[in-house]
N, C-alpha and C. Protein backbone atom coordinates (compact mmCIF):
# COMPACT_ATOMS: atom_id res chain seq x y z
N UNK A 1 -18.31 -17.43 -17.20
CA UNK A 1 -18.31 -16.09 -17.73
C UNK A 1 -19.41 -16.01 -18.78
N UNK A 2 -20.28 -14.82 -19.15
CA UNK A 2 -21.05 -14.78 -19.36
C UNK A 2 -20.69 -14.17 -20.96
N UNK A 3 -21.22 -14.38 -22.24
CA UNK A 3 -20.88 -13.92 -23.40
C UNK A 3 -21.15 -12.60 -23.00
N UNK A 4 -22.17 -11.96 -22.62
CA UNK A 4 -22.52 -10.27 -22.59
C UNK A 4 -21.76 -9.88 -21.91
N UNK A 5 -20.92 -10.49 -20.59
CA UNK A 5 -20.60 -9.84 -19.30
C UNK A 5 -19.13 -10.52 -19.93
N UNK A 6 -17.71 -9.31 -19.26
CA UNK A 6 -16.93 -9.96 -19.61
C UNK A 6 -16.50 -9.76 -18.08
N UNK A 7 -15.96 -10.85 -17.14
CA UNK A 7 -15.01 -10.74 -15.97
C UNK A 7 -13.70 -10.78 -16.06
N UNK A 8 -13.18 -10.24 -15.08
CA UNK A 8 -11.63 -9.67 -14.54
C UNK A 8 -11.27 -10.02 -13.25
N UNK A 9 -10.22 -10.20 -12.94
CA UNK A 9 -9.80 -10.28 -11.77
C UNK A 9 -9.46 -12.18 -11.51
N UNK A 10 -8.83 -12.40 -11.30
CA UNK A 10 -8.11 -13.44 -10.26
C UNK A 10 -7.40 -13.51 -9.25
N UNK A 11 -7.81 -14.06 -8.07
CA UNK A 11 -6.43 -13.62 -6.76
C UNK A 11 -7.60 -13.11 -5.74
N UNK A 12 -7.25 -11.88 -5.22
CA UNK A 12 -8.13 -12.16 -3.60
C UNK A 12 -9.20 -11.26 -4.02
N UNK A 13 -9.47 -10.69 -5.39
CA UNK A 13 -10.54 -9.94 -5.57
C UNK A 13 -11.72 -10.99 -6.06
N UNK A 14 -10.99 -12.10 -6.79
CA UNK A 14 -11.84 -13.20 -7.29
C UNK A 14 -12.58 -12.71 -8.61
N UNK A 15 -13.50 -12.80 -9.13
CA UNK A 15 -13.69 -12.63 -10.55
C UNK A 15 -15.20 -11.54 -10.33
N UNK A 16 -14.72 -10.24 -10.55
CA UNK A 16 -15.90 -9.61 -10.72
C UNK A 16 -15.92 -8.74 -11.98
N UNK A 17 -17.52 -8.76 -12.37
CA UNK A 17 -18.22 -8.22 -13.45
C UNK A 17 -18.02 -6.65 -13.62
N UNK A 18 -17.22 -6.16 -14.31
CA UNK A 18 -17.25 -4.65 -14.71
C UNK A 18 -18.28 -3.83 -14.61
N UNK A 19 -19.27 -4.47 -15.17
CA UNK A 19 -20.80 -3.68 -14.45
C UNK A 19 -21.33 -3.82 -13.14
N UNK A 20 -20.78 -4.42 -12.46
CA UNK A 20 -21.00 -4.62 -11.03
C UNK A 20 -21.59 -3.69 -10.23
N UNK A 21 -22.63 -3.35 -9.29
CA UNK A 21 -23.00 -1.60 -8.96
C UNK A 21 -21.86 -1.42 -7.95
N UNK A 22 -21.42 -2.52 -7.31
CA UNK A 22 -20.43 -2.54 -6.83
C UNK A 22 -18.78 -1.72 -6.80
N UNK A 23 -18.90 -2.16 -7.91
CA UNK A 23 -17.53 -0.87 -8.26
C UNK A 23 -18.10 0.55 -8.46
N UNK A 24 -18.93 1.54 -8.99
CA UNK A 24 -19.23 2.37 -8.75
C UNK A 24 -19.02 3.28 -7.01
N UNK A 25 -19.92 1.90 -6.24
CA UNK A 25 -20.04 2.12 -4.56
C UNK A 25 -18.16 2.23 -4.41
N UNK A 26 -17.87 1.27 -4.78
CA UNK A 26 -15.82 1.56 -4.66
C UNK A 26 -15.65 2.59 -4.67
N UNK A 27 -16.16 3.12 -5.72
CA UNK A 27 -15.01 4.37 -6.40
C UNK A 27 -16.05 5.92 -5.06
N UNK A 28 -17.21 5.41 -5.22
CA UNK A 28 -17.43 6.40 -3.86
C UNK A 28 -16.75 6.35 -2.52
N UNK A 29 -16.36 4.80 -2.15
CA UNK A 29 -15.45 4.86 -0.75
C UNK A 29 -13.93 5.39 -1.14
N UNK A 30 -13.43 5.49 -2.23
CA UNK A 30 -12.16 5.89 -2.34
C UNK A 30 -12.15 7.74 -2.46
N UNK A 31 -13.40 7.85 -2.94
CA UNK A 31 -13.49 9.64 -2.81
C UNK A 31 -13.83 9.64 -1.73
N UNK A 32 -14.13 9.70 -0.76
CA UNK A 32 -14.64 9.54 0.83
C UNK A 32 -13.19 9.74 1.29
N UNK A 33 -12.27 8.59 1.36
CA UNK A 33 -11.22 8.88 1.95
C UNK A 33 -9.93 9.87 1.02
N UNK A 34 -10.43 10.35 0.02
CA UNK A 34 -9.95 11.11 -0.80
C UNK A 34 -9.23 12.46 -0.13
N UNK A 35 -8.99 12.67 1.30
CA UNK A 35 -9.06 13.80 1.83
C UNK A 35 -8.30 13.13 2.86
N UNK A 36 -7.20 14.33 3.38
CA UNK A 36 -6.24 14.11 4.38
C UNK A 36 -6.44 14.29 5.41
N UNK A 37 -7.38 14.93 5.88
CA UNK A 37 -8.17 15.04 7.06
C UNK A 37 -8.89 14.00 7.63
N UNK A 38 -9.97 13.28 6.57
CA UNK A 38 -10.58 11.97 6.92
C UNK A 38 -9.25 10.65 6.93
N UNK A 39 -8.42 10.60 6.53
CA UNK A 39 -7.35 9.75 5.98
C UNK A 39 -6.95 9.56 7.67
N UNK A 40 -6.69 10.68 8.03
CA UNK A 40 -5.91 10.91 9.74
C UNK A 40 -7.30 10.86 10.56
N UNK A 41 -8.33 11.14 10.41
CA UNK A 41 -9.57 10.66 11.10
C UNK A 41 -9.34 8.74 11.32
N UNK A 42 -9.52 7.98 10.14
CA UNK A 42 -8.92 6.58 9.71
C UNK A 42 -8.24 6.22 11.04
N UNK A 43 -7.19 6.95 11.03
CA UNK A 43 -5.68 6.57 11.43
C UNK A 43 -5.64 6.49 13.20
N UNK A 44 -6.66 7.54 13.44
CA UNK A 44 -6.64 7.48 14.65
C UNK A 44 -7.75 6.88 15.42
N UNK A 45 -9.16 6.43 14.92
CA UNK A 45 -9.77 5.60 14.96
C UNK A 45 -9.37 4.54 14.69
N UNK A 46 -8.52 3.82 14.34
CA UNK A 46 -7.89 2.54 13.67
C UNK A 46 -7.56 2.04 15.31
N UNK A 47 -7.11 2.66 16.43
CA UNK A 47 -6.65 2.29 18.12
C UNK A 47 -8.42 2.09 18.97
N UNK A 48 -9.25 2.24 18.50
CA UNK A 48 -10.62 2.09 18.98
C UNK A 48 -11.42 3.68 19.04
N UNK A 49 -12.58 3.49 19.58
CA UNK A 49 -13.61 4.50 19.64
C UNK A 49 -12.92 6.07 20.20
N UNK A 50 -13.31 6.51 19.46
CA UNK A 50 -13.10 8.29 19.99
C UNK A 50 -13.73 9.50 19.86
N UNK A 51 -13.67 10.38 20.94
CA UNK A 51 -14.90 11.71 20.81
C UNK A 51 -14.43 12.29 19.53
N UNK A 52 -15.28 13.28 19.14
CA UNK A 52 -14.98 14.30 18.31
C UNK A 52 -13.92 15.13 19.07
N UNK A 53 -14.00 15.72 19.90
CA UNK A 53 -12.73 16.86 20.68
C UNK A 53 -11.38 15.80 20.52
N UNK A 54 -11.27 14.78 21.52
CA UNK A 54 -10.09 14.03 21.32
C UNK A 54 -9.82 13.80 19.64
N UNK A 55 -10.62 13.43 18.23
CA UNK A 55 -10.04 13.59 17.23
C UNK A 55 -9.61 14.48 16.66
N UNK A 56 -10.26 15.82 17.16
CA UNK A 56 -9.45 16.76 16.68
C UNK A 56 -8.38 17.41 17.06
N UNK A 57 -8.34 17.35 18.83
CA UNK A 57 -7.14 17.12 18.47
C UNK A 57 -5.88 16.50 18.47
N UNK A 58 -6.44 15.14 18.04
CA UNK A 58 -5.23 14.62 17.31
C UNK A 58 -4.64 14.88 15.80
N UNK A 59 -5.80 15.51 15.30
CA UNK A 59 -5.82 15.60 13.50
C UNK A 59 -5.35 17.18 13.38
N UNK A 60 -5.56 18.13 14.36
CA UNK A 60 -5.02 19.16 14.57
C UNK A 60 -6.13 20.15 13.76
N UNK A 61 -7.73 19.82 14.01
CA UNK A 61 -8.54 20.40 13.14
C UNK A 61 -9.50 21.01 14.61
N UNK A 62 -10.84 21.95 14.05
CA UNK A 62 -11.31 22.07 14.95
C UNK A 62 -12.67 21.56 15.21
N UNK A 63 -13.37 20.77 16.13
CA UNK A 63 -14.59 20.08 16.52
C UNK A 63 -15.30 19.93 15.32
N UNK A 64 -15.63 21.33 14.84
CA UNK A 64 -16.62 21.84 13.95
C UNK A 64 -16.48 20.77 12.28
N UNK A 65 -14.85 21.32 12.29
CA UNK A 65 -14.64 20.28 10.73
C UNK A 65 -14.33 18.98 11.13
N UNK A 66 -14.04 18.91 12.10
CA UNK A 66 -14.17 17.58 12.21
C UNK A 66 -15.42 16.49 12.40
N UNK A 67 -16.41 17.31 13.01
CA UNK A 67 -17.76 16.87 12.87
C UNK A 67 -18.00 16.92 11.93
N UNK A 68 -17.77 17.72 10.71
CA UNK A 68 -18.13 17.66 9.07
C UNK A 68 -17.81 16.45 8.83
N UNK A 69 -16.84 15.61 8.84
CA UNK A 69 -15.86 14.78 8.62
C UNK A 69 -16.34 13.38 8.88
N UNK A 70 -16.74 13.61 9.84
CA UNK A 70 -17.12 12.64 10.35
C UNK A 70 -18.54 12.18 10.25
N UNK A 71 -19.69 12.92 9.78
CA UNK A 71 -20.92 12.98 9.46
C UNK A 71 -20.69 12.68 8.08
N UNK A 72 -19.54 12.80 6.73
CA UNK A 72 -19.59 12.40 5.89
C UNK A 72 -19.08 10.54 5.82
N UNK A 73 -17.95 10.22 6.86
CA UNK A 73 -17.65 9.15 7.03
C UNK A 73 -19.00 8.34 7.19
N UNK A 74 -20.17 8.59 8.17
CA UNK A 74 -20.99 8.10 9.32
C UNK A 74 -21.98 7.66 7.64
N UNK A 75 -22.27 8.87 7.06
CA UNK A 75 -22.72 8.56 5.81
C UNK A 75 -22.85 7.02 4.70
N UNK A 76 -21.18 7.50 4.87
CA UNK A 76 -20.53 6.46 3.66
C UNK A 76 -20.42 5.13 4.44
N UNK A 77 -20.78 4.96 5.72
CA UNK A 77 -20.90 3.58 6.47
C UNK A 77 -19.42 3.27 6.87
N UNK A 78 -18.31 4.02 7.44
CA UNK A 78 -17.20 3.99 7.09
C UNK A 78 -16.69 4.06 9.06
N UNK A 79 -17.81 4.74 9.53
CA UNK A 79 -17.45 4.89 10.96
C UNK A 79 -19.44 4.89 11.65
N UNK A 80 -19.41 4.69 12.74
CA UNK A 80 -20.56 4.50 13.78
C UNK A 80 -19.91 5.14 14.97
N UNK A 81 -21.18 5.46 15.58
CA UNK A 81 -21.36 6.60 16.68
C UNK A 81 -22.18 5.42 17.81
N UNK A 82 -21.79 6.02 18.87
CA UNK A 82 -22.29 5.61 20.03
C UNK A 82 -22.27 6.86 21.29
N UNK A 83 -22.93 7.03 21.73
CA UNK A 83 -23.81 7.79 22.29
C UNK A 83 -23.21 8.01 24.13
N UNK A 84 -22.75 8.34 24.93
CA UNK A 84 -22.75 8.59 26.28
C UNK A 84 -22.90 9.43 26.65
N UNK A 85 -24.34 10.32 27.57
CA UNK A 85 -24.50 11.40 27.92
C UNK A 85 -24.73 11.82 26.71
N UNK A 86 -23.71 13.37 26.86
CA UNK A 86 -23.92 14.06 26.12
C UNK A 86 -22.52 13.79 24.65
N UNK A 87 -21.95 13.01 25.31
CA UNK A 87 -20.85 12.76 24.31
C UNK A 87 -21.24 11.85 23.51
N UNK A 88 -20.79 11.79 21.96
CA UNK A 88 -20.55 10.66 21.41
C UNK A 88 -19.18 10.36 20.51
N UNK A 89 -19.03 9.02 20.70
CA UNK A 89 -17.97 8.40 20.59
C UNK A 89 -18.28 8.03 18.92
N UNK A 90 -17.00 8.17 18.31
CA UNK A 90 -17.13 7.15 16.83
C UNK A 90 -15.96 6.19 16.92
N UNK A 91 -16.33 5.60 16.21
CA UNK A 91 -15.62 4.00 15.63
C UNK A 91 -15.91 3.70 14.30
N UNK A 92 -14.50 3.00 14.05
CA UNK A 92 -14.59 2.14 12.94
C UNK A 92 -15.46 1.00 12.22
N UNK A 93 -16.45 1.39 11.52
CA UNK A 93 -17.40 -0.28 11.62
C UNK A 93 -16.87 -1.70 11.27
N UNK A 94 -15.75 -1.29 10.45
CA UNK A 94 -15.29 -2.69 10.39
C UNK A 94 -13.45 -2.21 9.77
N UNK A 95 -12.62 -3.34 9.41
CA UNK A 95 -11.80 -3.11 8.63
C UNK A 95 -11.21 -2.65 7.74
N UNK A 96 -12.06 -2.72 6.39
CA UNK A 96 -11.89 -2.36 5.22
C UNK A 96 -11.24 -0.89 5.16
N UNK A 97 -11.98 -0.13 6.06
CA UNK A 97 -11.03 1.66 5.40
C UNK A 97 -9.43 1.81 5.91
N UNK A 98 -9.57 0.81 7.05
CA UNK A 98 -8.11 0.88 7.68
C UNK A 98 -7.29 0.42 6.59
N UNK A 99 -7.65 -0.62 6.40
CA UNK A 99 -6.98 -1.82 5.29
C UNK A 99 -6.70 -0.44 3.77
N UNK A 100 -7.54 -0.03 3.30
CA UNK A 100 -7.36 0.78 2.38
C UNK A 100 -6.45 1.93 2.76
N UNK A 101 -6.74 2.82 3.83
CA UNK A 101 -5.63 3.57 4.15
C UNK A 101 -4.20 3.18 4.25
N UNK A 102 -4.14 2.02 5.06
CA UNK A 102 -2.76 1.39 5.15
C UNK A 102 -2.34 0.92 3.40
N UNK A 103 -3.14 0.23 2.83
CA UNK A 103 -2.57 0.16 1.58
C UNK A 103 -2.05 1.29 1.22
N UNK A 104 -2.60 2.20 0.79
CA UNK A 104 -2.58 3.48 0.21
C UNK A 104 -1.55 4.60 0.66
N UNK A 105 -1.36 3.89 2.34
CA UNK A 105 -0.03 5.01 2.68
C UNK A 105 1.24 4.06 2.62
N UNK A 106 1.12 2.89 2.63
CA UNK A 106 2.32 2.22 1.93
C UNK A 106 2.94 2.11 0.42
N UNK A 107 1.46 2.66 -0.94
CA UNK A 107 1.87 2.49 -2.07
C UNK A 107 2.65 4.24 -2.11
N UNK A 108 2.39 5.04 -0.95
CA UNK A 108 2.73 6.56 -1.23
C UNK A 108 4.36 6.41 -0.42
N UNK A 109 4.70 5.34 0.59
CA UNK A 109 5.99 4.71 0.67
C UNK A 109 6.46 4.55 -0.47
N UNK A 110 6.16 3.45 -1.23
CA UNK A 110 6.55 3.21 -2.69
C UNK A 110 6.95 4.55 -3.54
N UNK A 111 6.08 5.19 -3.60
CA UNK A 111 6.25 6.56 -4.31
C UNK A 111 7.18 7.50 -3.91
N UNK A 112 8.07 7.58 -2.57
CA UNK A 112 8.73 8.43 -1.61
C UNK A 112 9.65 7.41 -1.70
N UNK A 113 10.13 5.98 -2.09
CA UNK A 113 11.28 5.24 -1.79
C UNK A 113 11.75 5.40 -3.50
N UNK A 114 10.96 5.44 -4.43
CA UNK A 114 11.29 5.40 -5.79
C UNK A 114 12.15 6.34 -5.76
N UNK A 115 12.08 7.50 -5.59
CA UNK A 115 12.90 8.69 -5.17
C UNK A 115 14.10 8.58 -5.09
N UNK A 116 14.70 7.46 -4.31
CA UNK A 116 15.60 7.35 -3.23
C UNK A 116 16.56 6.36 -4.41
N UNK A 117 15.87 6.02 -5.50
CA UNK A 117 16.92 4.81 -6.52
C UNK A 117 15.89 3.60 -6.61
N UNK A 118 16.13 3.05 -7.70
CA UNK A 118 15.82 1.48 -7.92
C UNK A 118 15.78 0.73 -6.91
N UNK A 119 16.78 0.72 -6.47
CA UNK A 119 17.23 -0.57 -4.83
C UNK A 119 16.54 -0.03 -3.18
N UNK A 120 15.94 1.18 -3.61
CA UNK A 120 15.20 2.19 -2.59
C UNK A 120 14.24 0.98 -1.81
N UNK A 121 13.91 0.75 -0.75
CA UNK A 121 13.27 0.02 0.03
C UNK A 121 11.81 0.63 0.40
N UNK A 122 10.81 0.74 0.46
CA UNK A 122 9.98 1.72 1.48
C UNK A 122 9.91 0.50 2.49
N UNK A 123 9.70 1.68 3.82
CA UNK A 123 9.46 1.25 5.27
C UNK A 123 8.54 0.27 5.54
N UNK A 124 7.79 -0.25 4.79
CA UNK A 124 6.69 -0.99 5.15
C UNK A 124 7.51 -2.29 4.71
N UNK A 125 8.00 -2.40 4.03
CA UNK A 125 8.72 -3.28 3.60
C UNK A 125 10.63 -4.02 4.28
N UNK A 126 10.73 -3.23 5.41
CA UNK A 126 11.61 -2.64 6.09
C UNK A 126 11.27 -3.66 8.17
N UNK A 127 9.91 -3.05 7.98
CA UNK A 127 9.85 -3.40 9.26
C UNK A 127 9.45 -5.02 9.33
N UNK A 128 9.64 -5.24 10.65
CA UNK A 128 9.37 -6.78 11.67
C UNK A 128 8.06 -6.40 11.86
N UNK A 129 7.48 -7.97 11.21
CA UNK A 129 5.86 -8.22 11.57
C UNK A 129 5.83 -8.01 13.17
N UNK A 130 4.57 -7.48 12.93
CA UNK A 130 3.73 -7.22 14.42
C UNK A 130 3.46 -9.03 14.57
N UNK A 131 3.18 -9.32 15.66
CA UNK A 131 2.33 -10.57 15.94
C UNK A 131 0.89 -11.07 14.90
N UNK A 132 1.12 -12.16 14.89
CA UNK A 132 -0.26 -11.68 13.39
C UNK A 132 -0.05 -11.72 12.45
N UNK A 133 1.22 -10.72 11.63
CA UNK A 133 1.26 -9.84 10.78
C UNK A 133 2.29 -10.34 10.02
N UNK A 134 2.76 -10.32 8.70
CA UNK A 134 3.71 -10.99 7.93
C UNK A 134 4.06 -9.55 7.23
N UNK A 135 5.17 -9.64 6.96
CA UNK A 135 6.24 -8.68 6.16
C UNK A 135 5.55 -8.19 4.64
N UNK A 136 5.47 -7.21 4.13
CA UNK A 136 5.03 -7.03 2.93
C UNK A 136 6.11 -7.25 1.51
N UNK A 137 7.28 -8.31 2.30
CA UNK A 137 8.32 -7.98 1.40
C UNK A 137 8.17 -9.22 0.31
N UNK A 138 6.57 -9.57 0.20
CA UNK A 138 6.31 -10.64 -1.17
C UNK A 138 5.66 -10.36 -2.08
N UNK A 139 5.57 -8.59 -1.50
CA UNK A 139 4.44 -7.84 -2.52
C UNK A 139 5.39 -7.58 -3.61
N UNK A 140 4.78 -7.36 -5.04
CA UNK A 140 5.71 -6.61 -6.43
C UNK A 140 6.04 -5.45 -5.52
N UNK A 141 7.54 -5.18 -6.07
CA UNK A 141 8.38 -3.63 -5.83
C UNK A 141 7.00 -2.83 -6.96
């Protein structure tokens, strides 16, 4: 650790510098998915590649905002396009936004089980690992 620089963090973030440009770029991917529309964009890209028409309607929006949506994702490096004909397909570029959405709709579990009493469970905490997948029930309540 550096006398000028003071670090934070231990555990799976590992030790990063508060001035980092890094966290700034964070706090832009968390306004990115800041919106319930892109959040369910996430959600349904999270099963593999999909047109704009098929996302919308799954998200229950129309082409138009959803192409907004998705040109801001494509932006933020958050989704990629691929091209057939006249269609193009988007995808997820990698993990990370899924991983953040899923965090984020499990800490809003948390927030909807608090409700419910102290001894309140949320669902994420509730269900049988997928294959792969281990129980979140070692995370802090």
């Amino acid at each position: 650790m550096h006398a000028d620089k003071q670090e934070y963090g231990a555990g799976p973030l590992g030790h990063i510098e508060l001035d980092n440009p890094t966290v700034e770029l964070a706090a832009e991917v968390f306004g990115m998915l800041a919106d319930a529309t892109r959040v369910r964009i996430v959600l349904v890209l999270d099963d593999g590649e999909h047109s704009v028409n098929d996302i919308a309607e799954a998200v229950g929006k129309t082409p138009a905002s959803v192409s907004q949506h998705l040109a801001k994702l494509r932006l933020a490096r958050i989704v990629a396009t691929r091209q057939e004909g006249t269609r193009v397909f988007y995808r997820l570029i990698n993990g990370h936004a899924k991983r953040l959405v899923a965090d984020a709709l499990f800490q809003a579990e948390h927030s909807v089980a608090g409700v419910g009493g102290a001894d309140a469970i949320p669902p994420h905490h509730r269900r049988d690992p997928q294959p792969g997948r281990e129980l979140h029930g070692d995370l802090d309540a």
